[in-house]
Protein backbone atom coordinates (compact mmCIF):
# COMPACT_ATOMS: atom_id res chain seq x y z
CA UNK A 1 3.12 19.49 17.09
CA UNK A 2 2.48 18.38 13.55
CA UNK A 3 -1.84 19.17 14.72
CA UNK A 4 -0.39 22.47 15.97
CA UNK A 5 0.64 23.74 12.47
CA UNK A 6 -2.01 22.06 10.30
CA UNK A 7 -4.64 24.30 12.96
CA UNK A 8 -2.27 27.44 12.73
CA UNK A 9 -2.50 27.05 8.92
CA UNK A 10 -6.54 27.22 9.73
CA UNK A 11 -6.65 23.51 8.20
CA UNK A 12 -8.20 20.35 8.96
CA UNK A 13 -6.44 16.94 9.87
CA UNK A 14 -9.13 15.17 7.53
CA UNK A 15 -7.65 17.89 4.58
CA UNK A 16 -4.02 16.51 4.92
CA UNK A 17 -5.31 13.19 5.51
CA UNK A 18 -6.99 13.34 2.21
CA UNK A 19 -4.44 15.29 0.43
CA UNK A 20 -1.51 12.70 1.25
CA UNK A 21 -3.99 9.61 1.09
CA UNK A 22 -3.55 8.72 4.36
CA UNK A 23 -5.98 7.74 7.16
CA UNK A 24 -6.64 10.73 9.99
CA UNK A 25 -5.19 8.15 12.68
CA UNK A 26 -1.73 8.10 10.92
CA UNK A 27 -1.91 12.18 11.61
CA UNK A 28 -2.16 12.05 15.04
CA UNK A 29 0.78 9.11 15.09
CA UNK A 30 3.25 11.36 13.19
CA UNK A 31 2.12 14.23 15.51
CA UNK A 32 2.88 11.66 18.56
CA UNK A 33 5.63 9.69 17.94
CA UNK A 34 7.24 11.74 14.82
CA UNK A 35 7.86 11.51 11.41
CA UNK A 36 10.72 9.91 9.14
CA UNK A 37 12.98 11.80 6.33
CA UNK A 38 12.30 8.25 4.74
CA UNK A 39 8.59 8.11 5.21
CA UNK A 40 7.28 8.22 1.28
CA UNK A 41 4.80 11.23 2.42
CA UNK A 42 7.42 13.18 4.32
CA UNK A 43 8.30 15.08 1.62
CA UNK A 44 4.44 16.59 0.55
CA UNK A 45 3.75 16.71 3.83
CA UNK A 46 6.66 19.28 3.74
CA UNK A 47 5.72 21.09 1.36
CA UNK A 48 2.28 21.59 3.01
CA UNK A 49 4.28 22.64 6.14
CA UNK A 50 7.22 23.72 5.65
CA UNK A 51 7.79 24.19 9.17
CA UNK A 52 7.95 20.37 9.94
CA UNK A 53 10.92 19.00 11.00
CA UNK A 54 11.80 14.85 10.55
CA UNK A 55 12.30 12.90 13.48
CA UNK A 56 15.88 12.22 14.60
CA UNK A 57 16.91 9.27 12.64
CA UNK A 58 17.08 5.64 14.54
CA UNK A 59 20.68 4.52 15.73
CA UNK A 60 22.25 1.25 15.95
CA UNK A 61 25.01 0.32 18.50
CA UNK A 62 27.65 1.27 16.10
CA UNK A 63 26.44 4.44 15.77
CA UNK A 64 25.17 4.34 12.44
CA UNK A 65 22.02 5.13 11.13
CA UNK A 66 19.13 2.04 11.58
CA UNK A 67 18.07 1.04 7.85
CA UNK A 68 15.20 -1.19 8.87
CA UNK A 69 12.77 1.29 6.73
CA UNK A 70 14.52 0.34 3.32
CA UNK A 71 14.52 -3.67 3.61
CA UNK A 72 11.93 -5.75 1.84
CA UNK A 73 11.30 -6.70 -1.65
CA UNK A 74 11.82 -4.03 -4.53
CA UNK A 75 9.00 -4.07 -6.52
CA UNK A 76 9.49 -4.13 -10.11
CA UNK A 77 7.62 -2.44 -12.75
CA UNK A 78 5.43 -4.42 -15.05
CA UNK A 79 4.67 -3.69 -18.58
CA UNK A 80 0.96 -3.29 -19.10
CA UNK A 81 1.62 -5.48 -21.92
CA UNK A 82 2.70 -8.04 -19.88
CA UNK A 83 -0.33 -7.99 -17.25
CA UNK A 84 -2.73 -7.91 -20.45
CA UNK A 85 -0.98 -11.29 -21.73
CA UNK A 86 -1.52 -12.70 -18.46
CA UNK A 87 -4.26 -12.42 -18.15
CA UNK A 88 -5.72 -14.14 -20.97
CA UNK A 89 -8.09 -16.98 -20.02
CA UNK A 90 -6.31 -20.09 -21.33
CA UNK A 91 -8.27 -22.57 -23.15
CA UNK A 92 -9.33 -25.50 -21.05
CA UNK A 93 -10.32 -28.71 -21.97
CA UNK A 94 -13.25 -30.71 -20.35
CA UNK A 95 -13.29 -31.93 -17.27
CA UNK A 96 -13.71 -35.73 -17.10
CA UNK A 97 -14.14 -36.71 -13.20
CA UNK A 98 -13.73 -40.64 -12.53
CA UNK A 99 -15.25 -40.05 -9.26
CA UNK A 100 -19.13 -39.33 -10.46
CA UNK A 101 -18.84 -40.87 -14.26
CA UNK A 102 -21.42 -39.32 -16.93
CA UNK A 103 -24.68 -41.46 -16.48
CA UNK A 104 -26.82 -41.49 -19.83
CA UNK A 105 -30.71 -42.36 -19.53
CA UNK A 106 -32.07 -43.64 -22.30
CA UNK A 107 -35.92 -43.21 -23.55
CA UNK A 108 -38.06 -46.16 -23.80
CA UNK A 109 -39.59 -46.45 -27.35
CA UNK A 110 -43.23 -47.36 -27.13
């Protein structure tokens, strides 16, 4: 459906693919199995076809709506400040190794 309207538009799947950073496989999934009001490139995919429609939403027993798509870790935002100070090489001090000791040779005076 969704290859339908990108070809009625007189578009290519590699376009869209490009234009919503995604790869040209993940085209031809939405067209198969759908696509998600929650999906992060729902929304400019909309607005390149505004005749898409999201895929009815998951449903648990209870009859409520299947949140699976916003668990996981928040990411935070970091100051570039704070990356820059981490990444500062720290100053290290020698590396002594009591495993293969420093050997000195020393010259024979003739």
């Amino acid at each position: 459906m969704i290859i339908q309207m990108i070809r009625q538009r007189g578009l290519a799947v590699t376009d869209i693919a490009k234009e919503l950073d995604v790869a040209t496989s993940q085209i031809y999934y939405w067209n198969k199995h759908g696509i998600s009001k929650n999906n992060k490139h729902f929304e400019k995919l909309q607005k390149i076809l505004p005749e898409i429609k999201p895929k009815e939403p998951t449903l648990r027993i209870d009859e409520q709506e299947d949140r699976r798509y916003n668990s996981g870790r928040k990411t935070s935002k970091l100051h570039l400040t704070t990356l820059q100070n981490n990444l500062k090489p720290k100053p290290q001090s020698p590396v002594t190794s009591t495993l293969f000791p420093k050997i000195t040779i020393k010259k024979k005076n003739d």
